[in-house]
Protein backbone atom coordinates (compact mmCIF):
# COMPACT_ATOMS: atom_id res chain seq x y z
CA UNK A 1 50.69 -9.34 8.53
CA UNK A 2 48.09 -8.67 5.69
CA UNK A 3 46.51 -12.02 3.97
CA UNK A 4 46.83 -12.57 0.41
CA UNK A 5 42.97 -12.84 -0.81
CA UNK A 6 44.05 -16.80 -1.86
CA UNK A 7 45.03 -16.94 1.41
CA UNK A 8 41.79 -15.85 2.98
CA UNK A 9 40.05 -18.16 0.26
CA UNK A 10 42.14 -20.82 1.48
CA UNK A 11 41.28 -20.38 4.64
CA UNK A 12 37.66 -21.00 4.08
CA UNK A 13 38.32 -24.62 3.48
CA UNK A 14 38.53 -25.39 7.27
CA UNK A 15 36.12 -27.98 7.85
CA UNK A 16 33.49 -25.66 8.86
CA UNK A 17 29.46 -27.26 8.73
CA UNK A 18 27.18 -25.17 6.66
CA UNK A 19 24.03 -26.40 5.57
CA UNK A 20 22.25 -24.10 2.37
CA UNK A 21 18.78 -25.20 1.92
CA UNK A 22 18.59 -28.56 2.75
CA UNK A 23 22.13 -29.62 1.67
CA UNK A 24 26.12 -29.81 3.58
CA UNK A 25 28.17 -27.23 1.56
CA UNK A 26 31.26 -29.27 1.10
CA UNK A 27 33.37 -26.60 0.11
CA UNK A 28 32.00 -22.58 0.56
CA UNK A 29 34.94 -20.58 -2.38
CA UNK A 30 33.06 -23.60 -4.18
CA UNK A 31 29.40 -22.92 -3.39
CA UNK A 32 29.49 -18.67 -2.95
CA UNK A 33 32.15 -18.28 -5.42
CA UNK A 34 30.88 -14.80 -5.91
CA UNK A 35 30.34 -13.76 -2.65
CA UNK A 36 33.69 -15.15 -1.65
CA UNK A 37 35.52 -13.00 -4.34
CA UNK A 38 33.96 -10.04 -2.92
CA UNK A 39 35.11 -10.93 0.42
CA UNK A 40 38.49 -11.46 -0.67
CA UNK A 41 38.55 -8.58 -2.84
CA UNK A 42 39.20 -6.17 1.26
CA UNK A 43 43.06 -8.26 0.85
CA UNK A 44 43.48 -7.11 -2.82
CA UNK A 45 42.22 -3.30 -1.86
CA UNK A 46 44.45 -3.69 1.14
CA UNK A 47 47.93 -3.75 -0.81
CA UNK A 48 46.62 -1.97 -3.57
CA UNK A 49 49.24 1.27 -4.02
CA UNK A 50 46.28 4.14 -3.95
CA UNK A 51 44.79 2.17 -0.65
CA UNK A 52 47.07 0.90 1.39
CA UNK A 53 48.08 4.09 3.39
CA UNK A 54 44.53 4.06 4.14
CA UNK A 55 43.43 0.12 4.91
CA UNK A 56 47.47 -0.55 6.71
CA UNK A 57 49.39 0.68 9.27
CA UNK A 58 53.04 -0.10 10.58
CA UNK A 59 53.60 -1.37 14.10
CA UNK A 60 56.81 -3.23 15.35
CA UNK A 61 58.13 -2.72 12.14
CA UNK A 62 55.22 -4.31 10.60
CA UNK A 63 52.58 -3.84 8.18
CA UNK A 64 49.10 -4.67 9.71
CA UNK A 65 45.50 -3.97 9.34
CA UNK A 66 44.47 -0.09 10.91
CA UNK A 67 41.60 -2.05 11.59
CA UNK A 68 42.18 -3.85 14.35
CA UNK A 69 43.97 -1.05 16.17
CA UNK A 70 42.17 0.06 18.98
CA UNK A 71 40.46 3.45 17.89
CA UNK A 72 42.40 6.01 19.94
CA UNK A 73 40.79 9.42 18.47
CA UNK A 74 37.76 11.00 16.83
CA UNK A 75 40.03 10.49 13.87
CA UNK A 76 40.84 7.27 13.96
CA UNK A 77 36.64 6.66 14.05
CA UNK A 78 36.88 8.41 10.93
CA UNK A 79 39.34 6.43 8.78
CA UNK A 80 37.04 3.64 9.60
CA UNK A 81 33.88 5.03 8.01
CA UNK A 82 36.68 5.73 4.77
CA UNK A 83 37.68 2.38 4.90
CA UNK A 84 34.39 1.47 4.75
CA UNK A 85 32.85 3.65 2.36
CA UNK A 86 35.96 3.07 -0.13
CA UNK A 87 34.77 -0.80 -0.09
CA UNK A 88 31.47 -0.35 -0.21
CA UNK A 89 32.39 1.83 -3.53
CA UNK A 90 34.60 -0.71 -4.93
CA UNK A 91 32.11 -3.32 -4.06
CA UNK A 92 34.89 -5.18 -1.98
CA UNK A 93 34.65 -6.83 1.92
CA UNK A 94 31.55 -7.49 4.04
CA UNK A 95 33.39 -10.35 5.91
CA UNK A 96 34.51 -8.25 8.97
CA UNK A 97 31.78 -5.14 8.88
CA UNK A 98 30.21 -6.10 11.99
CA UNK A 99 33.32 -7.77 13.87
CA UNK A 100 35.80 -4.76 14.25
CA UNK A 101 32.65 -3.56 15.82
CA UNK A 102 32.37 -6.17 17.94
CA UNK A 103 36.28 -6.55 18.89
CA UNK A 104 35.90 -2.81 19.75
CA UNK A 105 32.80 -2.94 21.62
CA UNK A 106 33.64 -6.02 23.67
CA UNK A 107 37.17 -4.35 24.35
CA UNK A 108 35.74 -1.48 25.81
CA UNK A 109 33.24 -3.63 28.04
CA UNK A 110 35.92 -5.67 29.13
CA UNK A 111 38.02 -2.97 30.15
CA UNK A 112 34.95 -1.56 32.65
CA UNK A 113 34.55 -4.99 33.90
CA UNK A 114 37.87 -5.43 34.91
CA UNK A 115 37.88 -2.07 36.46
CA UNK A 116 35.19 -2.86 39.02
CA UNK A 117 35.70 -6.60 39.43
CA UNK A 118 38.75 -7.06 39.08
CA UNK A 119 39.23 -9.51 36.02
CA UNK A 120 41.54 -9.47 33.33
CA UNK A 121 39.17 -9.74 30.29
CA UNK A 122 41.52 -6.56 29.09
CA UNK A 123 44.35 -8.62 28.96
CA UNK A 124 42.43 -11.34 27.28
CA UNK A 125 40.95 -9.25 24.46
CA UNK A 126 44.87 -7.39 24.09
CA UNK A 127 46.44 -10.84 23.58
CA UNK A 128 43.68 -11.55 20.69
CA UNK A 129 43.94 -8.31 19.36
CA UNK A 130 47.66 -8.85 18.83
CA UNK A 131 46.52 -12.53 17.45
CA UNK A 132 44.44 -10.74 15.02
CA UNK A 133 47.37 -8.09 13.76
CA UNK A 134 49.26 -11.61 13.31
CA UNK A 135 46.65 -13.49 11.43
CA UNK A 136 44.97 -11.01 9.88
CA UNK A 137 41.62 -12.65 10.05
CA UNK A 138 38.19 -11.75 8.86
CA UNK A 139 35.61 -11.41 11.72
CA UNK A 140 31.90 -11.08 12.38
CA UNK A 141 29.98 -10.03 15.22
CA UNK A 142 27.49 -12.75 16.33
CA UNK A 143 25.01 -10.81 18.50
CA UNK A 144 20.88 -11.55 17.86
CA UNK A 145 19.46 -14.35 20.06
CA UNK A 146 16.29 -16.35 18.80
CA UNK A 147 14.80 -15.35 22.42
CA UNK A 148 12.27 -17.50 22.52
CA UNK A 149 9.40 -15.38 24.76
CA UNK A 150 10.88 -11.84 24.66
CA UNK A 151 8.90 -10.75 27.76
CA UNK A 152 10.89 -13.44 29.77
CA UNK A 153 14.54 -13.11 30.25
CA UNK A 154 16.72 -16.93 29.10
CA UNK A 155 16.23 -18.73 32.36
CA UNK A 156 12.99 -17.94 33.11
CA UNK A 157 11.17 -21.33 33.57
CA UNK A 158 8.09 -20.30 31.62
CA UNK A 159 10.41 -20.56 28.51
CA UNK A 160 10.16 -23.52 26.74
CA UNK A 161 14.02 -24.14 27.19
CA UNK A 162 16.94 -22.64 28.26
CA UNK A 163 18.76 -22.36 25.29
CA UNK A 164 17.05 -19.00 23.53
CA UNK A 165 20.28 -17.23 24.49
CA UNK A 166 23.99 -18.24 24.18
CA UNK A 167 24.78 -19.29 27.79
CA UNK A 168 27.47 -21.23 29.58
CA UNK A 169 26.28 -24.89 30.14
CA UNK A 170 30.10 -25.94 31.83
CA UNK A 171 33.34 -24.55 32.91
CA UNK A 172 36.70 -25.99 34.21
CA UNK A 173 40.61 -24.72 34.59
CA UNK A 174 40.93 -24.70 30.47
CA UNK A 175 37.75 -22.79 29.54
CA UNK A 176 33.80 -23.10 29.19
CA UNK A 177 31.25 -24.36 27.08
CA UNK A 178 28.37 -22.50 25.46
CA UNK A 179 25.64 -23.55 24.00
CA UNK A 180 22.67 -21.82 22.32
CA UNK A 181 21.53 -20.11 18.69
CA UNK A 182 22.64 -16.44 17.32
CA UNK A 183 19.71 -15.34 14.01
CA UNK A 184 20.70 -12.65 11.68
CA UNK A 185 24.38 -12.92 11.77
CA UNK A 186 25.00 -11.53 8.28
CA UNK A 187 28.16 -12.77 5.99
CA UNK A 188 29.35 -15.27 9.08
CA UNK A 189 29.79 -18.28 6.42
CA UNK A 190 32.38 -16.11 4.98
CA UNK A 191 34.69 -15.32 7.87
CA UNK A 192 37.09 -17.18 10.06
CA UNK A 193 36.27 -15.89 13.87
CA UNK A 194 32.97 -15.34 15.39
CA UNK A 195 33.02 -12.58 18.26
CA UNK A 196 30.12 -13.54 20.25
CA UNK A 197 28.69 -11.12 22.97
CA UNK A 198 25.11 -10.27 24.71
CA UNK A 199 22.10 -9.00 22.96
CA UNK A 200 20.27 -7.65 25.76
CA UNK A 201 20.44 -7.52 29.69
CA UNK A 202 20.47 -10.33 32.00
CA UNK A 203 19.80 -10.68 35.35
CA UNK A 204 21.96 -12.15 38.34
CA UNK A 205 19.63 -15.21 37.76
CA UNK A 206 20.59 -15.32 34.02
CA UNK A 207 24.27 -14.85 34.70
CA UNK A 208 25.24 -17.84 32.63
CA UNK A 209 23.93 -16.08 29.79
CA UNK A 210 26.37 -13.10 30.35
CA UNK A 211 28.99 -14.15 28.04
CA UNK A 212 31.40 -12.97 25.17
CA UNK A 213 33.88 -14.64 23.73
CA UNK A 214 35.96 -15.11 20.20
CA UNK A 215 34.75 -18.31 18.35
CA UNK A 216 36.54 -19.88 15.49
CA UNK A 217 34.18 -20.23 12.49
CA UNK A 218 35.53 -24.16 12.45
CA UNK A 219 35.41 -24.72 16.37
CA UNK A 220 33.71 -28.23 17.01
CA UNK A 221 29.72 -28.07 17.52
CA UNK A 222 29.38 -25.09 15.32
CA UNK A 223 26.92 -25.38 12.68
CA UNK A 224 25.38 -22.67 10.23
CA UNK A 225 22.33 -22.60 8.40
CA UNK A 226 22.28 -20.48 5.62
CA UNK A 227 19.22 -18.10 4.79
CA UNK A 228 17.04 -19.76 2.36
CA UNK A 229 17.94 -19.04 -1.39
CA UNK A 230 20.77 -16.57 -0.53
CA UNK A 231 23.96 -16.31 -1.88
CA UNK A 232 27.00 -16.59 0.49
CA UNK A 233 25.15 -17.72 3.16
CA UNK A 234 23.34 -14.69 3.61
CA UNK A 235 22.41 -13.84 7.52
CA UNK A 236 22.35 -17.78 8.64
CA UNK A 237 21.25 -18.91 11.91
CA UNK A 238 24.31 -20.23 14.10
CA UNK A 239 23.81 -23.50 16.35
CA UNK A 240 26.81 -23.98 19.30
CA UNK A 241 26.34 -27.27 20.17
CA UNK A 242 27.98 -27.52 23.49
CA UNK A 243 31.53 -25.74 22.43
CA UNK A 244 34.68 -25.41 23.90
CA UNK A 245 36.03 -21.83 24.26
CA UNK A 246 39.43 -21.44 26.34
CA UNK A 247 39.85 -19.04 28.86
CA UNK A 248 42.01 -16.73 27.08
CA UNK A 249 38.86 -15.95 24.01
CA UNK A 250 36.60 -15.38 26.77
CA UNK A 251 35.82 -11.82 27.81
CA UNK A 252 32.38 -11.66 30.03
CA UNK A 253 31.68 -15.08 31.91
CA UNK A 254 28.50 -14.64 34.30
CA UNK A 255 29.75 -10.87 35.14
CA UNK A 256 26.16 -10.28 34.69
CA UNK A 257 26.32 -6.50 36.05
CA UNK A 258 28.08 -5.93 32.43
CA UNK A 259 25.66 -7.13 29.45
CA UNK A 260 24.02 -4.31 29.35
CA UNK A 261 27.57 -2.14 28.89
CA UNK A 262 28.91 -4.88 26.45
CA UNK A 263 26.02 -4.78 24.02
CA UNK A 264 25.35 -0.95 23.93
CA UNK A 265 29.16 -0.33 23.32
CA UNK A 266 28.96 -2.63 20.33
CA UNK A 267 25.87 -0.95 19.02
CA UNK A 268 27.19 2.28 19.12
CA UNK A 269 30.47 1.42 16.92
CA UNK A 270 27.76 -0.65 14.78
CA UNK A 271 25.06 2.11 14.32
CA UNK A 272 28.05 3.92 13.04
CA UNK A 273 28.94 1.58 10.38
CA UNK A 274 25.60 1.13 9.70
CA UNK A 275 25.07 4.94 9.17
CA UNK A 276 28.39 4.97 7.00
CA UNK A 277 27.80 2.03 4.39
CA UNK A 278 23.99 3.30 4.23
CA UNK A 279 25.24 6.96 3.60
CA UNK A 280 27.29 5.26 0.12
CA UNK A 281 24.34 2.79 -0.79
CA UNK A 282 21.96 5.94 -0.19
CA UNK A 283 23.94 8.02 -3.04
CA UNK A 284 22.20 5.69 -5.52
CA UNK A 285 18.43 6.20 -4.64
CA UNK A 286 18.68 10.05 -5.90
CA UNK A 287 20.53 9.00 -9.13
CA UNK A 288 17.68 6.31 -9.61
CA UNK A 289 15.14 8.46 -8.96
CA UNK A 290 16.05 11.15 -11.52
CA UNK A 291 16.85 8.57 -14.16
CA UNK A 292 13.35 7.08 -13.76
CA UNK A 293 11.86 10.66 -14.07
CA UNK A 294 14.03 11.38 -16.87
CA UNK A 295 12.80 8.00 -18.52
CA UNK A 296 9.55 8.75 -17.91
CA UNK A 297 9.92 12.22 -19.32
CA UNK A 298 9.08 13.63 -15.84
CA UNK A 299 11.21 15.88 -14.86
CA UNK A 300 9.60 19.04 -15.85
CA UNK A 301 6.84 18.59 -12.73
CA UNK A 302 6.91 20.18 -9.61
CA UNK A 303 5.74 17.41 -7.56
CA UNK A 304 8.54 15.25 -8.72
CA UNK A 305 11.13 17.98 -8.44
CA UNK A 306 9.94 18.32 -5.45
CA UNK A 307 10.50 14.28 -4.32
CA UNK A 308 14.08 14.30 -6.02
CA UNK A 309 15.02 17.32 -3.99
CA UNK A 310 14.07 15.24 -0.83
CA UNK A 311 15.99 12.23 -2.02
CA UNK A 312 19.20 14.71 -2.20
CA UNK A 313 18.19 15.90 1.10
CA UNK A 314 17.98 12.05 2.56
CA UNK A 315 21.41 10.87 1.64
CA UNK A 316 23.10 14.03 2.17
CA UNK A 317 21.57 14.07 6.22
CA UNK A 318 22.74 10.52 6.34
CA UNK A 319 26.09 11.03 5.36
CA UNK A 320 26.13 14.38 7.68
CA UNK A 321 25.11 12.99 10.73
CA UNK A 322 27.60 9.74 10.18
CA UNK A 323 30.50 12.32 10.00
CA UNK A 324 28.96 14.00 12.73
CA UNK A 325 28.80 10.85 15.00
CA UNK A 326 32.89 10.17 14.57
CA UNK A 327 34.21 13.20 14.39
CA UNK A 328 32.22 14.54 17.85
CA UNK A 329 33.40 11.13 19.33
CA UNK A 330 35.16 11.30 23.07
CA UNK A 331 37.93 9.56 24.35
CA UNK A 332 36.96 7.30 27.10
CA UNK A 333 39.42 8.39 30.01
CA UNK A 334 39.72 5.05 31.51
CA UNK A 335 40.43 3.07 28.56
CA UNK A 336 41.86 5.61 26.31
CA UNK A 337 39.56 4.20 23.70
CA UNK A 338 37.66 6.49 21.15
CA UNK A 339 33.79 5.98 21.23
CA UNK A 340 31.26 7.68 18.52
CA UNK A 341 29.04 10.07 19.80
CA UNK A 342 25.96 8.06 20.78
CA UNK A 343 23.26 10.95 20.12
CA UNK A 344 24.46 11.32 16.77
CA UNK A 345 25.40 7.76 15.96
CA UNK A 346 21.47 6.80 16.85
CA UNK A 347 20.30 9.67 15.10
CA UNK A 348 21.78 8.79 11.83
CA UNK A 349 20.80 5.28 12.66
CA UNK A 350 16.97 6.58 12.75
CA UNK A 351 17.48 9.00 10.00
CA UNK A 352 17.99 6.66 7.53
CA UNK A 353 15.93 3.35 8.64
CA UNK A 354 12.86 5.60 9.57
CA UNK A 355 12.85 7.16 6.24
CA UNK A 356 13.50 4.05 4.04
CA UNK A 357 9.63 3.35 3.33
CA UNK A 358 9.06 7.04 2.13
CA UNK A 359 12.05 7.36 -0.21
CA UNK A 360 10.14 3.50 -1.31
CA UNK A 361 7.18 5.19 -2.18
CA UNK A 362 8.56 8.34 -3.58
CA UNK A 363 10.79 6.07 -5.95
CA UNK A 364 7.34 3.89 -7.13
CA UNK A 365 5.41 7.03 -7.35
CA UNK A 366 7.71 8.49 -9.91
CA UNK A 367 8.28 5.07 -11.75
CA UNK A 368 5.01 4.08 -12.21
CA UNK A 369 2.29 0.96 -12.21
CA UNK A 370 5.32 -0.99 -14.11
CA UNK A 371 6.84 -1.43 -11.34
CA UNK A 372 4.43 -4.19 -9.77
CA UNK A 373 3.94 -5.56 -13.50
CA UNK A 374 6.80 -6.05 -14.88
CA UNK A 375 7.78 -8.88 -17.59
CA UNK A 376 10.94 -10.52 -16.45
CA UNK A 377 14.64 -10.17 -17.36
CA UNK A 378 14.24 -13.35 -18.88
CA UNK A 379 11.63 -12.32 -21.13
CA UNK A 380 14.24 -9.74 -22.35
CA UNK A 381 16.37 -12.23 -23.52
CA UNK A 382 13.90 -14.13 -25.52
CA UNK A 383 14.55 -13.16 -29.09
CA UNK A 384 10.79 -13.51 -29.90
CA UNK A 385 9.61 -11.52 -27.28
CA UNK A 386 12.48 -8.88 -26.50
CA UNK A 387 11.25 -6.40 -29.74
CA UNK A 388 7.53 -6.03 -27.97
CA UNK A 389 9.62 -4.91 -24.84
CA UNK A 390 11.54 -2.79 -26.72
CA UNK A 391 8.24 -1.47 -28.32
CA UNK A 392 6.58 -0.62 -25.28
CA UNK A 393 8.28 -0.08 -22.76
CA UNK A 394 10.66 2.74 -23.73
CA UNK A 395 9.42 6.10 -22.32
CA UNK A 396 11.62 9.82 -23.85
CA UNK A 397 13.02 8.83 -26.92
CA UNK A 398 16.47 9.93 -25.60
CA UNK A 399 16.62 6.84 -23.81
CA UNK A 400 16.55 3.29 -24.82
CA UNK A 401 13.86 0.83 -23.47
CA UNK A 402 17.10 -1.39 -21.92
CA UNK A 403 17.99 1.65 -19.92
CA UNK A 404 14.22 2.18 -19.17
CA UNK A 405 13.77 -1.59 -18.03
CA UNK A 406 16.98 -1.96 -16.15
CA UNK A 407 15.78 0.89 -14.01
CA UNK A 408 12.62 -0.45 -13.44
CA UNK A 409 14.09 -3.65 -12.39
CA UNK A 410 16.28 -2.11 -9.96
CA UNK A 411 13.32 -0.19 -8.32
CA UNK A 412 11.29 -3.53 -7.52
CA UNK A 413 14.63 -4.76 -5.87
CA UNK A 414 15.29 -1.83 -3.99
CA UNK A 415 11.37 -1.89 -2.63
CA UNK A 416 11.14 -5.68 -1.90
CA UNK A 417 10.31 -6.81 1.52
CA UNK A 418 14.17 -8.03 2.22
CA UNK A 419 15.72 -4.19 1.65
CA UNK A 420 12.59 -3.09 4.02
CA UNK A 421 13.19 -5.38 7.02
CA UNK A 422 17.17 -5.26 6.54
CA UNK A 423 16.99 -1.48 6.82
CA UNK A 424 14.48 -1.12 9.70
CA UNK A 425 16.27 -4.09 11.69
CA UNK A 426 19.78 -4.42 11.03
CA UNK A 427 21.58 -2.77 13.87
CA UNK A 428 18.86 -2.44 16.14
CA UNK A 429 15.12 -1.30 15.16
CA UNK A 430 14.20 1.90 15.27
CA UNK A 431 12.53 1.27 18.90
CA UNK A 432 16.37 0.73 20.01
CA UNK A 433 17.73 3.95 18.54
CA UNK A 434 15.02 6.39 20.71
CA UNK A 435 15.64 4.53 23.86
CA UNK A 436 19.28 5.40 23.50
CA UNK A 437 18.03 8.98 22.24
CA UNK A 438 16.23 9.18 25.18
CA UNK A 439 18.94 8.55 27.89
CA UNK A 440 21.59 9.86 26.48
CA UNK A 441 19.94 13.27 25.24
CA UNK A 442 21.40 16.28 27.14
CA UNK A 443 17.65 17.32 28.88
CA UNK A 444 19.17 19.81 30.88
CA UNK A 445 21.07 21.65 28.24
CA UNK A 446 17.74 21.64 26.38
CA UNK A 447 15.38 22.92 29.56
CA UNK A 448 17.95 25.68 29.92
CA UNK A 449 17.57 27.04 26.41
CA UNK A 450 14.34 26.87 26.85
CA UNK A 451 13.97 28.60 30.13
CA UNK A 452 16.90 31.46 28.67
CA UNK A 453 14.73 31.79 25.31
CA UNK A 454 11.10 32.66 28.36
CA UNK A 455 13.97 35.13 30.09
CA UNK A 456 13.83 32.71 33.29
CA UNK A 457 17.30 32.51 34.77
CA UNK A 458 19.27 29.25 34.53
CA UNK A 459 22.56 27.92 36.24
CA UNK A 460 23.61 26.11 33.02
CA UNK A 461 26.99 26.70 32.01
CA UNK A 462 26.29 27.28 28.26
CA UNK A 463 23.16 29.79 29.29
CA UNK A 464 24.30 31.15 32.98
CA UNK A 465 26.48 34.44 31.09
CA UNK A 466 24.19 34.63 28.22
CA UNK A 467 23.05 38.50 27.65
CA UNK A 468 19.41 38.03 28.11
CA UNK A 469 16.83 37.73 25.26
CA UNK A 470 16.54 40.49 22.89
CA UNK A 471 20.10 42.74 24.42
CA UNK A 472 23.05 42.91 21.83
CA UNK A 473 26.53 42.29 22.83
CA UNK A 474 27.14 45.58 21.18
CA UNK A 475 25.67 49.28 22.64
CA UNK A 476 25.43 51.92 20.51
CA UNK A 477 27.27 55.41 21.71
CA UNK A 478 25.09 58.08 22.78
CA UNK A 479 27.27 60.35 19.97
CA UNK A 480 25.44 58.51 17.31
CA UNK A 481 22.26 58.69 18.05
CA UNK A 482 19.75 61.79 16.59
CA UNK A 483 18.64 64.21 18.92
């Protein structure tokens, strides 16, 4: 089925404990009424005539999200980024970006357990995958641990408790019981099933912290603390407070062998998402940019020609590589599920995060000193203070001062620390995205095109029948040469 978006509102008003600076939000549609709208605006887009070939799909008969089929093909990777980038246009959704990641991520790592122990977290995850097509739910991937002393793993006794990951305190013929913290866990007030999984490796010794598991957003003993000042909750800390989970939403319990597969398949559907609701964001900075340089009267100098021509460049790699990453996926040929490519998916990852700070200062270079001044918004509504703004701060005369201000306003948000650490951070730092360059870089492909371009021999496949350095496939007949 597809939800109605007063259905999903509705569905907010489950009892769930949220607590936004210092106070118990009765009622969330209430307290994040805009937020919530733009949540429930992925139902409208979802029935809308022009999208719903592109957000639906039939099975049985039925009309049901494509997004919680299992991604079958590099294609099927694809539509997702268009889903994506089609809300991020419309300014619609955010309250299941990071959980079809994690239902696909923890599906594929539950398939690989169950291969080589023997479980049936496959099943598991295909009965709440069918749930899901049923109930049409929004989801969230609930992932970073507070970790307490990251040079010791969770049950190291030199911590100052257990609790720094999500772990299994209890389990009996119904279920288990977690207990523990997830930070960072960004629009969770506003969806109705938390899909919990590892954030790093564990050892045999920490194989209680080895879990993953589907979470209603209502369940008993969860709390949520809301990021300070935010609207819609923002990226709240989670508290599970010793809660129930049965047996059939659990898909990793103390298989510890596994968290390593579990959390890197999640972070390579996220990196992708990541790299594809950056790539639309990104098409803004280059429009900013040139506006402020036309403001400023600018645009005539080399040196900023030269900094808009790298913004083009920086959004246009982003969106490359992102396109790149799904439509190079493989097929996994035990689980017939479609993966991105992880070289690619990492690289756009790092592409974009690594250069965030330089487009920063490119963008304040060409606005100017105003930038850190700046009068408030307020102050332009103030009738006996607005005409000195208007005064003063226009720049070309082409433009008005409003235009002139607004930009400047948006640079300063755009710069502030909370863009900086959310794009360095958010799926995985950039320290995360060259380990996974590292190991999954093809080193011998590269050492053979190396040794082919010296004229050593090599037994690689793509190098082995090469015509050596400097030959053409083509010889020229002796009949047209000169004599």
């Amino acid at each position: 089925m597809i939800r109605t978006p007063e259905q999903y509102v509705e569905g907010l008003r489950d009892g769930r404990v949220v607590y936004q600076d210092g106070e118990r939000v009765e009622d969330v549609p209430s307290r994040y009424p805009h937020s919530v709208e733009r949540a429930a605006s992925e139902y409208w887009v979802a029935t809308h005539s022009d999208y719903v070939d592109l957000f639906t799909m039939i099975e049985d008969g039925e009309r049901i999200p494509f997004s919680f089929k299992v991604p079958e093909t590099p294609e099927d990777l694809q539509r997702r980024r268009d889903i994506l980038q089609t809300l991020t246009l419309l300014g619609a959704g955010g309250s299941r970006l990071t959980g079809i990641d994690g239902l696909n991520g923890v599906a594929f790592g539950a398939s690989k357990v169950d291969a080589a122990m023997g479980t049936h977290y496959a099943d598991n995850m295909a009965q709440y995958r069918a749930w899901c097509k049923k109930n049409d739910p929004s989801i969230c991937a609930a992932v970073s641990d507070p970790k307490g002393n990251r040079r010791l793993h969770g049950e190291d006794p030199r911590q100052a408790h257990k609790d720094f990951y999500v772990r299994i305190v209890d389990r009996n013929n119904e279920g288990i019981i977690i207990t523990g913290c997830k930070l960072h866990i960004s629009q969770a007030v506003l969806a109705n099933e938390l899909m919990l999984l590892p954030s790093r490796n564990h050892n045999e010794t920490g194989a209680d912290y080895a879990v993953a598991c589907a979470v209603p957003c209502n369940a008993k003993g969860v709390t949520f603390l809301a990021t300070a000042g935010s609207a819609g909750g923002g990226h709240p800390m989670i508290i599970f407070d010793e809660v129930f989970v049965p047996w059939e939403r659990v898909f990793l319990a103390g298989e510890w062998q596994f968290t390593r597969e579990v959390a890197t398949s999640f972070a390579r559907y996220h990196r992708l998402t990541a790299a594809t609701y950056k790539s639309t964001q990104l098409d803004a900075l280059p429009g900013l940019a040139m506006l402020m340089a036309e403001y400023n009267g600018l645009t005539h100098a080399t040196r900023i020609q030269d900094m808009l021509a790298w913004f083009a460049m920086y959004t246009t790699v982003t969106e490359a590589l992102g396109r790149a990453a799904a439509l190079t996926g493989s097929v996994d040929p035990e689980t017939g599920q479609a993966r991105p490519n992880p070289v690619y998916t990492n690289c756009a990852k790092y592409w974009f995060a690594s250069q965030w700070h330089e487009a920063m200062k490119y963008l304040q270079d060409i606005t100017g000193g105003i930038a850190a001044t700046m009068p408030s918004m307020q102050d332009w509504e103030n009738p006996e203070v607005r005409p000195y703004l208007d005064k003063y701060l226009q720049g070309d005369a082409n433009y008005s001062a409003e235009e002139r201000i607004r930009a400047i306003n948006m640079v300063i948000r755009e710069g502030s620390t909370f863009n900086g650490v959310l794009s360095i951070h958010a799926e995985g730092s950039l320290a995360t995205q060259k380990m996974v360059l590292y190991q999954q870089a093809d080193w011998e492909r590269f050492k053979a095109a190396a040794k082919y371009s010296m004229g050593m021999p090599t037994d690689h496949p793509d190098y082995k029948d090469r015509l050596p350095v400097g030959e053409s496939p083509w010889k020229m007949p002796e009949s047209l040469l000169k004599h």
